[in-house]
Protein backbone atom coordinates (compact mmCIF):
# COMPACT_ATOMS: atom_id res chain seq x y z
CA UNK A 1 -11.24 -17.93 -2.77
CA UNK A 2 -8.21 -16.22 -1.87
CA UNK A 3 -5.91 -18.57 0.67
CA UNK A 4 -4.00 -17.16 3.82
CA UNK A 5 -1.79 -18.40 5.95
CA UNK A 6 -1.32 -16.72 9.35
CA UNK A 7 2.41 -16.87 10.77
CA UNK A 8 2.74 -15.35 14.38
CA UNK A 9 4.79 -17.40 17.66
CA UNK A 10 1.90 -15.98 19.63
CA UNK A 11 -1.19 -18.43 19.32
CA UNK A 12 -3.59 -15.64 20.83
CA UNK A 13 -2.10 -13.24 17.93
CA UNK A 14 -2.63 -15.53 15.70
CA UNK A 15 -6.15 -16.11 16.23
CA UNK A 16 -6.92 -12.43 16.27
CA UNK A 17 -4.90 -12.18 12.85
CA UNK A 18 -7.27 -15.28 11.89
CA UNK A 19 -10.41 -14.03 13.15
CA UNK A 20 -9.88 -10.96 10.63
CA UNK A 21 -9.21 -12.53 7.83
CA UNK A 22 -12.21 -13.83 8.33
CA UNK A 23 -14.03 -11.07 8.20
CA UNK A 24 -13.18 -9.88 4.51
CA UNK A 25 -14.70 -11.44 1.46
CA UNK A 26 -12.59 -13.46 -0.83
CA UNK A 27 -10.41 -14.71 1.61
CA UNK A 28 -9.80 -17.62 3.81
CA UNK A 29 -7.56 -19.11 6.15
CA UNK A 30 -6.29 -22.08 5.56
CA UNK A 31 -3.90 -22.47 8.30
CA UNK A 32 -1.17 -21.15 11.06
CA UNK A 33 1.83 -21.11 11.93
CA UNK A 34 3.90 -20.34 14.85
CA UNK A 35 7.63 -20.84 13.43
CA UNK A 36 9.65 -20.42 10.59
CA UNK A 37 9.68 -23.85 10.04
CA UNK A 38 6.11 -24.13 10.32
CA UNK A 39 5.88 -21.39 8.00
CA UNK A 40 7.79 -23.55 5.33
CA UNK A 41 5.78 -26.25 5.63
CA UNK A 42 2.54 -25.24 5.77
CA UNK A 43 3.15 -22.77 1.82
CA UNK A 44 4.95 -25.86 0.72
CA UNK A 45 1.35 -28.07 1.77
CA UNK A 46 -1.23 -26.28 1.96
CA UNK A 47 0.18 -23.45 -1.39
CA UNK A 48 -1.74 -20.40 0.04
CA UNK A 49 -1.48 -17.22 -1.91
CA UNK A 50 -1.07 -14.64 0.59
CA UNK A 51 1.03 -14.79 4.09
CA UNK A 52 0.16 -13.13 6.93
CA UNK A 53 4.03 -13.16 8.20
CA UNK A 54 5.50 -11.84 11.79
CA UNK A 55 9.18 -10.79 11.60
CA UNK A 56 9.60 -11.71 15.11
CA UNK A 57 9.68 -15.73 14.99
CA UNK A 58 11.58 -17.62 17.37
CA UNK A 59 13.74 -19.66 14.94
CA UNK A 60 14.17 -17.30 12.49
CA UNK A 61 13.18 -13.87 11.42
CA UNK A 62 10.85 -13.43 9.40
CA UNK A 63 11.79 -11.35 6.76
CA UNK A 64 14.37 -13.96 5.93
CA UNK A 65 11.13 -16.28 4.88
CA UNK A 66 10.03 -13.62 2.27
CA UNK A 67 11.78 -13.90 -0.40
CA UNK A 68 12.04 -18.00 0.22
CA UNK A 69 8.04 -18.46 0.62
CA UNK A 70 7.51 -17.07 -2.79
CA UNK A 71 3.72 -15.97 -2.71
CA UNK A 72 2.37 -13.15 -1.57
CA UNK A 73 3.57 -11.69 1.94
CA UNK A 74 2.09 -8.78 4.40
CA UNK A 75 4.74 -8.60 7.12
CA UNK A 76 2.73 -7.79 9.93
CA UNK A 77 5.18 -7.19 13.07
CA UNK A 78 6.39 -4.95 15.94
CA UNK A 79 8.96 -4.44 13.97
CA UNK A 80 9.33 -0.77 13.02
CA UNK A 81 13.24 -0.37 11.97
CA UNK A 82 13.34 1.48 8.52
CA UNK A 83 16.08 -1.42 7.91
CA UNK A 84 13.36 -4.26 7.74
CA UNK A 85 11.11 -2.26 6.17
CA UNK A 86 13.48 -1.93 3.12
CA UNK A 87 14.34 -5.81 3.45
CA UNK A 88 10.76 -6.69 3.48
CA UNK A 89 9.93 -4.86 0.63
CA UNK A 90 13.03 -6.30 -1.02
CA UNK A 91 12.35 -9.31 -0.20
CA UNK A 92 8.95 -9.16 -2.22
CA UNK A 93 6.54 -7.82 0.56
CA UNK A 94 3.32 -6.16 -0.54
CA UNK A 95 2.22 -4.35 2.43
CA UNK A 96 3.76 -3.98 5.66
CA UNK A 97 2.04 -3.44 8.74
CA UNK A 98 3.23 -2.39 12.33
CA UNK A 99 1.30 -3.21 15.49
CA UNK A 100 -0.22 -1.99 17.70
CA UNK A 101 -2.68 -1.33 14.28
CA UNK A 102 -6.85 -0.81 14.11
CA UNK A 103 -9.11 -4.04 13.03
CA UNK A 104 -9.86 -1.39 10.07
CA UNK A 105 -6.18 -0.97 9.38
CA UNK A 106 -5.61 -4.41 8.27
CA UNK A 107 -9.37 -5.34 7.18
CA UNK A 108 -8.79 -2.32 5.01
CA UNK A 109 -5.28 -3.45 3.31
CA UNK A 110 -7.26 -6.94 2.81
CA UNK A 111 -9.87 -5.75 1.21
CA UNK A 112 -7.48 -3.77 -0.94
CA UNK A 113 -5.34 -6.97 -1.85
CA UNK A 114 -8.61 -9.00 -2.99
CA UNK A 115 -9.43 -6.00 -4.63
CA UNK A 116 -5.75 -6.33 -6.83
CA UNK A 117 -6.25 -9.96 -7.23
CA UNK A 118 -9.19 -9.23 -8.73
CA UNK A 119 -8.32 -6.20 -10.89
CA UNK A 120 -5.51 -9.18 -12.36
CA UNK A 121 -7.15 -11.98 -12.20
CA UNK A 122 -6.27 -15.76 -12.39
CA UNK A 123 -5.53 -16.37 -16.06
CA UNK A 124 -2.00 -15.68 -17.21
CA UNK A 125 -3.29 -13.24 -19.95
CA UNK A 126 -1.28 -10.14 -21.41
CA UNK A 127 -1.93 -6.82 -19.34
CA UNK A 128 -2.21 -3.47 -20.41
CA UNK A 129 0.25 -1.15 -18.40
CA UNK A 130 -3.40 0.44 -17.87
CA UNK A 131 -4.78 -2.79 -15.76
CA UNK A 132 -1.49 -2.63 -14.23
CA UNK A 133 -1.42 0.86 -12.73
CA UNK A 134 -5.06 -0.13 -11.63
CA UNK A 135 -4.21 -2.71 -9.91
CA UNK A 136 -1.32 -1.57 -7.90
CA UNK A 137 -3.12 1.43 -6.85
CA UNK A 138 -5.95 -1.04 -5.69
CA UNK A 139 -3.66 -2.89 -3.48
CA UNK A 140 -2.09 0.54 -1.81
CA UNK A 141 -5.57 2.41 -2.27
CA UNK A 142 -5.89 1.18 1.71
CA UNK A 143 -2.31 2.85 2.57
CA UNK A 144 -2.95 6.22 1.43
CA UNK A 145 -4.03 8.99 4.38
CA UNK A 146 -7.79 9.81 4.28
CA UNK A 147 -8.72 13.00 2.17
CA UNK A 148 -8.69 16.04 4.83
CA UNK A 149 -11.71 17.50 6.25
CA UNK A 150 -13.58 19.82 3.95
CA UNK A 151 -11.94 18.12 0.61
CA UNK A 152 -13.78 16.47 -1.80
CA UNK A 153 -12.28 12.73 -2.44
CA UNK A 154 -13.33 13.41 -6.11
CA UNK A 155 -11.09 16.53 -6.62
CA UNK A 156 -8.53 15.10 -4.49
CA UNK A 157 -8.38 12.46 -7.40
CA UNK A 158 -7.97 14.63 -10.39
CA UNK A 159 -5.37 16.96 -8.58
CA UNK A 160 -3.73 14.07 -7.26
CA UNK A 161 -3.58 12.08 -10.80
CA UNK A 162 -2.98 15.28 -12.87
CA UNK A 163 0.25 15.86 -10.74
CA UNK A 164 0.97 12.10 -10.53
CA UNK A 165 1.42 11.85 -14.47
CA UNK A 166 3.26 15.29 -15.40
CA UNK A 167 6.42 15.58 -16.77
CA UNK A 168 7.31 18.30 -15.44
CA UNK A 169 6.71 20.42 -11.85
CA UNK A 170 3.24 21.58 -12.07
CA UNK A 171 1.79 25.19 -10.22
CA UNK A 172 -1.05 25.31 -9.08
CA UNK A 173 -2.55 27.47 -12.01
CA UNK A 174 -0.68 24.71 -14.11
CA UNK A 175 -3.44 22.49 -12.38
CA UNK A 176 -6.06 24.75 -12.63
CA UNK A 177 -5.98 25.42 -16.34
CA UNK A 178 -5.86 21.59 -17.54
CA UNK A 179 -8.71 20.47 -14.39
CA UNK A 180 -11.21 23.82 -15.19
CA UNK A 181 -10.94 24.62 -11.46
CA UNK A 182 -10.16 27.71 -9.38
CA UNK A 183 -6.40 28.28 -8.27
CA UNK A 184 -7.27 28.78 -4.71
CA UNK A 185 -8.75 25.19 -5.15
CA UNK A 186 -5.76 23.62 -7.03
CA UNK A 187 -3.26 25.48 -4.11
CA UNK A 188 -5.26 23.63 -1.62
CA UNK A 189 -5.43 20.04 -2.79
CA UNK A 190 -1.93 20.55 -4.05
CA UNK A 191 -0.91 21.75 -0.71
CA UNK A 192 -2.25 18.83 0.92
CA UNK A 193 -0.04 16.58 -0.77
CA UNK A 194 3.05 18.11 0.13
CA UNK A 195 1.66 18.16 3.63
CA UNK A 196 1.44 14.53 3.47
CA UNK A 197 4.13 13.44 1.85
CA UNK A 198 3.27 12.26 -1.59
CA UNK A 199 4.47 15.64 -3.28
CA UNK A 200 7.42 17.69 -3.28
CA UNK A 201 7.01 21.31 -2.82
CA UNK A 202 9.52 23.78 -4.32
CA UNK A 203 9.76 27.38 -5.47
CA UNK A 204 10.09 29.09 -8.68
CA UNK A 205 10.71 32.47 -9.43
CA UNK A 206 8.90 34.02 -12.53
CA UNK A 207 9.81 37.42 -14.80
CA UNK A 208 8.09 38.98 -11.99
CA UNK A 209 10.41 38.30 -9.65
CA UNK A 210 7.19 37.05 -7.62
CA UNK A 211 8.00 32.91 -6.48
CA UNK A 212 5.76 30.20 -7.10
CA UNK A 213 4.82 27.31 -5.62
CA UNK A 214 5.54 24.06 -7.86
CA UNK A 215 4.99 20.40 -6.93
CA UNK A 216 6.27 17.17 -8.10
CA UNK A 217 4.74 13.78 -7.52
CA UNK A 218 6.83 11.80 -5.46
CA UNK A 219 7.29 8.93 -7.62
CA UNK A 220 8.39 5.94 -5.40
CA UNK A 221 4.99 6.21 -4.01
């Protein structure tokens, strides 16, 4: 069982927070706190292996815990500056989320962590770089945007994994050719991640003088 520890200054907060961890298998609270100094205490006691952790404490911010806690931390805050997003995620952060959020929103990223623990398991064993990439795309599997209406999650997949390990900008008959699908498909899906954000979208011009579309996986996603 996976241990939480739920770190918010408001008790009702907190409780919610609590209340949902409850609700996902493999994990368990196993206690909460309300200040930074409660925070300390209660990883240096009770050892739990994920923090739920509010930036907004009244003794001390948050994200100034993260990196001192040294387990596993969701910030999970109001706080929406791209400045303590970047210090979070320095800091060691896994996930960050920003309320107002959905139960499913954070169930979802749960599920997804238990899902990483799992994929790594316990035992300090050697890893394949494999089980690695498997794992971290288990515990931001929850992050990514739903597939768009009218796309198949499975095709999504290939296009989004053929891009993700190329070299080199792919077209979309680039795609095409190595998937055995149409390039009106492969424009679509490919389209679709430039739309969202996970792909760059450029041009190149051909013999033809006729410009194509080429992508490149965004790789700090």
């Amino acid at each position: 069982m996976i241990g939480v520890l739920v770190v918010d200054d408001d008790f009702r907060v907190a409780e919610v927070h609590s209340w949902y961890v409850g609700q996902v298998a493999g994990l368990k609270v196993i206690g909460v706190a309300h200040t930074a100094a409660d925070a300390v205490r209660s990883v240096a006691d009770l050892k739990p292996d994920l923090v739920l952790l509010d930036n907004y404490l009244p003794d001390r911010p948050g994200i100034d815990l993260a990196a001192e806690l040294r387990v596993d931390i969701f910030m999970v805050t109001a706080d929406s500056s791209a400045t303590s997003v970047r210090a979070a995620f320095a800091a060691g952060a896994v996930n960050y989320l920003i309320k107002p959020f959905s139960s499913e929103q954070l169930t979802s990223r749960l599920r997804a962590y238990v899902r990483y623990r799992t994929l790594l398991g316990d035992q300090p064993n050697e890893l394949s770089q494999q089980a690695v990439d498997r794992a971290i795309d288990a515990l931001h599997e929850a992050d990514k945007p739903p597939t768009p209406k009218g796309q198949s999650p499975v095709t999504a997949r290939l296009v989004t994994e053929a891009l993700r390990r190329a070299d080199n900008p792919r077209t979309a008959a680039d795609v095409a050719d190595e998937l055995g699908i149409s390039r009106a498909t492969a424009q679509r899906y490919l389209a679709a991640l430039a739309d969202d954000g996970r792909a760059t979208l450029s041009l190149r011009y051909g013999s033809t003088g006729r410009p194509e579309h080429q992508y490149v996986w965004i790789t700090a996603l």
